[in-house]
C-alpha atoms as a PDB file:
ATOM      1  CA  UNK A   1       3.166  -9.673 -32.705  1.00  0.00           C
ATOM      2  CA  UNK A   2       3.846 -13.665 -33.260  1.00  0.00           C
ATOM      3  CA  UNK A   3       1.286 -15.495 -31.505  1.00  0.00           C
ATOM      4  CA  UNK A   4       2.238 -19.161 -31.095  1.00  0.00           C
ATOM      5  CA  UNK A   5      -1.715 -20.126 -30.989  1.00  0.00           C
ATOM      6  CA  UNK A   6      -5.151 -18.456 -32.061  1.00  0.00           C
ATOM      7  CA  UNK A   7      -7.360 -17.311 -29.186  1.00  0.00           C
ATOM      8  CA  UNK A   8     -10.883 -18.555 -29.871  1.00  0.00           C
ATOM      9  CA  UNK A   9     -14.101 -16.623 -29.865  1.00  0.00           C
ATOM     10  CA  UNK A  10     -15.895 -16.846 -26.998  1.00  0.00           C
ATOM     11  CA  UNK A  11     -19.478 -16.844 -26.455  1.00  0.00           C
ATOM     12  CA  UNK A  12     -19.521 -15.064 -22.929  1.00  0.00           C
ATOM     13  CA  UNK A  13     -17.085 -14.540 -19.548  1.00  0.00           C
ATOM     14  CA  UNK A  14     -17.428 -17.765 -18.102  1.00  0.00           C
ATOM     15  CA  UNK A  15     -16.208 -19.505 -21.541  1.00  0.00           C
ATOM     16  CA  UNK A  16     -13.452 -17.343 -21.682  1.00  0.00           C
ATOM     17  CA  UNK A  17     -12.886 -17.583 -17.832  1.00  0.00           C
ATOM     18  CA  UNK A  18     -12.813 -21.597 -18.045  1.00  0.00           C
ATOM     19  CA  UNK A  19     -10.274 -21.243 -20.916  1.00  0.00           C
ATOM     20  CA  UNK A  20      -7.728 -18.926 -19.453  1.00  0.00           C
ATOM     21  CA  UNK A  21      -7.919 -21.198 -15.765  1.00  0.00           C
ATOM     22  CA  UNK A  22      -6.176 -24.086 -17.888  1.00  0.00           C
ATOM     23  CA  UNK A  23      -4.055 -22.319 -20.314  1.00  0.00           C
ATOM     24  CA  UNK A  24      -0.824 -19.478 -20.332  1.00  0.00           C
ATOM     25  CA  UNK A  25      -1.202 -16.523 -21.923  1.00  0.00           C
ATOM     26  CA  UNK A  26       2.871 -16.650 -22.834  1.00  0.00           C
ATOM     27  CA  UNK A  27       1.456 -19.922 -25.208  1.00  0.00           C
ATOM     28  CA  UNK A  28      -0.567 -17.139 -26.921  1.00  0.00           C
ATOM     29  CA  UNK A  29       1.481 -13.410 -26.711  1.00  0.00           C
ATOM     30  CA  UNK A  30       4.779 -12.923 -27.534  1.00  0.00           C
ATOM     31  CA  UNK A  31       5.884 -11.383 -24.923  1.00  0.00           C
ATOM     32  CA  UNK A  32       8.873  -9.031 -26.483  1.00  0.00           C
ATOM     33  CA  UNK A  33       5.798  -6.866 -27.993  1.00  0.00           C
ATOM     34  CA  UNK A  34       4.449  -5.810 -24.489  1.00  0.00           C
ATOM     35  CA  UNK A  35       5.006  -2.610 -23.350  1.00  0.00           C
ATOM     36  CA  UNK A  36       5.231  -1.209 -19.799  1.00  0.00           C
ATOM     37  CA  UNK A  37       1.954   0.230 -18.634  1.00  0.00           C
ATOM     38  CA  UNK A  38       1.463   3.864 -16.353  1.00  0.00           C
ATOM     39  CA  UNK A  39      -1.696   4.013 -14.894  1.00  0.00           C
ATOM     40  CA  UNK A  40      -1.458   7.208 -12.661  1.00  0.00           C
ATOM     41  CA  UNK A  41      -4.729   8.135 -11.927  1.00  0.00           C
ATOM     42  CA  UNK A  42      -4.852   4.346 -10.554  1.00  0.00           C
ATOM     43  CA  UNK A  43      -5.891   5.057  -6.576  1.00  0.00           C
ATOM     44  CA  UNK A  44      -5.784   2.110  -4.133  1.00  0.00           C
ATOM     45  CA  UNK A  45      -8.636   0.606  -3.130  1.00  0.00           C
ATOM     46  CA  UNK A  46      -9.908   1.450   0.558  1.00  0.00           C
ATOM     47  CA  UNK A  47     -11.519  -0.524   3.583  1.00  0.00           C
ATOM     48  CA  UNK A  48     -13.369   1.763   6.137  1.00  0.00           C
ATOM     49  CA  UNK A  49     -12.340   0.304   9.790  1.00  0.00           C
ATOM     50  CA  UNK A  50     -13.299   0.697  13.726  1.00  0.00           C
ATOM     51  CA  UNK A  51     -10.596   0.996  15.670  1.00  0.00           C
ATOM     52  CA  UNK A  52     -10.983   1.596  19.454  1.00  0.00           C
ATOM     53  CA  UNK A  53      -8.580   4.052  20.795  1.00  0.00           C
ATOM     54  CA  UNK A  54      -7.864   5.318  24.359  1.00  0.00           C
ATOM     55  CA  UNK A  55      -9.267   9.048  24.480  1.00  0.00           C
ATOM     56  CA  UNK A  56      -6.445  10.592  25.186  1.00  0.00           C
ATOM     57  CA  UNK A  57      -4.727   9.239  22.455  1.00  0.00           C
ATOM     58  CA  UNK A  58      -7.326  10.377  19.690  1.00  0.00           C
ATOM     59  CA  UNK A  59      -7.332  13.695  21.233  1.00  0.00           C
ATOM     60  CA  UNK A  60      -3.439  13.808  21.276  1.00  0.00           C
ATOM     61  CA  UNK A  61      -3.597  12.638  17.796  1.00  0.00           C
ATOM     62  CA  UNK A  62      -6.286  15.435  17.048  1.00  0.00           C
ATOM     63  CA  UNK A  63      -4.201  18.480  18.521  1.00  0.00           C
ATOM     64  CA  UNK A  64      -1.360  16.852  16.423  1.00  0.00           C
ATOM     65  CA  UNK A  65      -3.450  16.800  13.159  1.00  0.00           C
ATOM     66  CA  UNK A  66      -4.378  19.971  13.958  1.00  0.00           C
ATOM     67  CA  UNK A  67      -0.990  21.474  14.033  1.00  0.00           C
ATOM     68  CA  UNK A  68      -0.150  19.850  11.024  1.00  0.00           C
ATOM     69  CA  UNK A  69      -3.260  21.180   9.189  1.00  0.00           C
ATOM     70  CA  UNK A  70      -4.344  17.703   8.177  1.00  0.00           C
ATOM     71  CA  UNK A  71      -7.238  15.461   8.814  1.00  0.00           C
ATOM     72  CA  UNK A  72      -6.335  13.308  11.737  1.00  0.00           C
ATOM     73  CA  UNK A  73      -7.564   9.998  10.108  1.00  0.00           C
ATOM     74  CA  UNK A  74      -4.647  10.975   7.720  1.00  0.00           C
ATOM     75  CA  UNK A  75      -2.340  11.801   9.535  1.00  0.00           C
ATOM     76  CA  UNK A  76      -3.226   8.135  11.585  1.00  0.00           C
ATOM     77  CA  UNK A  77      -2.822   6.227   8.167  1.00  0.00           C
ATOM     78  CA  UNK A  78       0.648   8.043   7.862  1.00  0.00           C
ATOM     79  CA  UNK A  79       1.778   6.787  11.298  1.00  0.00           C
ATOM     80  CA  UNK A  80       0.467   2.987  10.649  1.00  0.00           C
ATOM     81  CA  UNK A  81       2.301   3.251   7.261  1.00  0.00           C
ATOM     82  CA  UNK A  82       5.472   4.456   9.102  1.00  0.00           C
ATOM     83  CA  UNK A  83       5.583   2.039  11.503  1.00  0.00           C
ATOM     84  CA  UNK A  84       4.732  -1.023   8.794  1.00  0.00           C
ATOM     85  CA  UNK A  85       7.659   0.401   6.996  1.00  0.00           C
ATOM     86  CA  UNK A  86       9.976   0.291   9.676  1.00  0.00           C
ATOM     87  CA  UNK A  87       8.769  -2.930  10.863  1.00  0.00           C
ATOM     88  CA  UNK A  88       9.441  -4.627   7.333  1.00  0.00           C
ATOM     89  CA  UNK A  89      12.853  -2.993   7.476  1.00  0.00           C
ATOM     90  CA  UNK A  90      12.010  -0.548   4.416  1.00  0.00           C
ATOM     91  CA  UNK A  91      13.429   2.934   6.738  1.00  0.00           C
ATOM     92  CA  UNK A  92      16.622   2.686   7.863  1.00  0.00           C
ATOM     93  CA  UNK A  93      16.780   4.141  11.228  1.00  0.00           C
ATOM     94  CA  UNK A  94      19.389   7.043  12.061  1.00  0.00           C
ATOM     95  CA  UNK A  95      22.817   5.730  13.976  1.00  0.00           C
ATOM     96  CA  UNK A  96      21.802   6.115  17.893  1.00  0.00           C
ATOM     97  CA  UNK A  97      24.656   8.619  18.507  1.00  0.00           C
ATOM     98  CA  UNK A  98      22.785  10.892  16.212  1.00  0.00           C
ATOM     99  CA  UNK A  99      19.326  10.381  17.347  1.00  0.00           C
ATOM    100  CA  UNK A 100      18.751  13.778  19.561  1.00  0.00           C
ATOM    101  CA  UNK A 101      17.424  12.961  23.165  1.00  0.00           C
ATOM    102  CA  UNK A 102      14.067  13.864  22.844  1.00  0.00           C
ATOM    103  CA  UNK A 103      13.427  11.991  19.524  1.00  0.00           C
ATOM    104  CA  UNK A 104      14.222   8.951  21.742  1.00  0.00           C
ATOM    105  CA  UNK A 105      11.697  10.114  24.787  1.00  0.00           C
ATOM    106  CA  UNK A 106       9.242  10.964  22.399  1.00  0.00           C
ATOM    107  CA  UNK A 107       9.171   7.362  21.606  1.00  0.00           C
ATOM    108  CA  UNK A 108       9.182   6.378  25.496  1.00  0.00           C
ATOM    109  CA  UNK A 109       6.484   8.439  26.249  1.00  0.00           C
ATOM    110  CA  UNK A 110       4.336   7.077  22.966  1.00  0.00           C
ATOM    111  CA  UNK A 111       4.930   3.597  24.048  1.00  0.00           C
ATOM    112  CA  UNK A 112       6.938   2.459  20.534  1.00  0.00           C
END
């Protein structure tokens, strides 16, 4: 590896921390030795939220959990996903000619 400069020693975090806020690294790595990095035990960190929700909605989404065999809390973070997706434009939605009838009520009566 052909570093450009020497990194100094550093007598604690806050040293090194003051260094690194006024420098690049790409002054000190060469950056055709880095390899690509898997880290797949790597899970997301998580925020615990209240969310109010009409009764009849968290029991709907219950009996749908339910049917599903899944936790209902998961089966909520799959919907928000879903819907973040499509909002970004990451799904691409089917052509309406082949969307069946009741896919399209189903949404009606869910209010989407």
């Amino acid at each position: 590896m052909k570093k450009d400069k020497t990194i100094p020693k550093f007598k604690n975090e806050d040293e090194e921390r003051e260094f690194w806020a006024t420098r690049s690294p790409l002054d000190y790595f060469d950056t055709r030795d880095f390899k690509s990095a898997s880290f797949p035990k790597l899970k997301p960190s998580l925020k615990s939220i209240s969310i109010r929700l009409p009764e009849g909605m968290l029991a709907e989404l219950k009996t749908l959990a339910n049917k599903k065999d899944v936790p209902y809390q998961s089966l909520a973070k799959i919907y928000l996903a879903r819907q973040i997706s499509l909002e970004r434009g990451y799904f691409r939605t089917a052509p309406k000619k082949r969307r069946r009838k009741a896919d399209a009520q189903q949404g009606h009566r869910d209010g989407f």
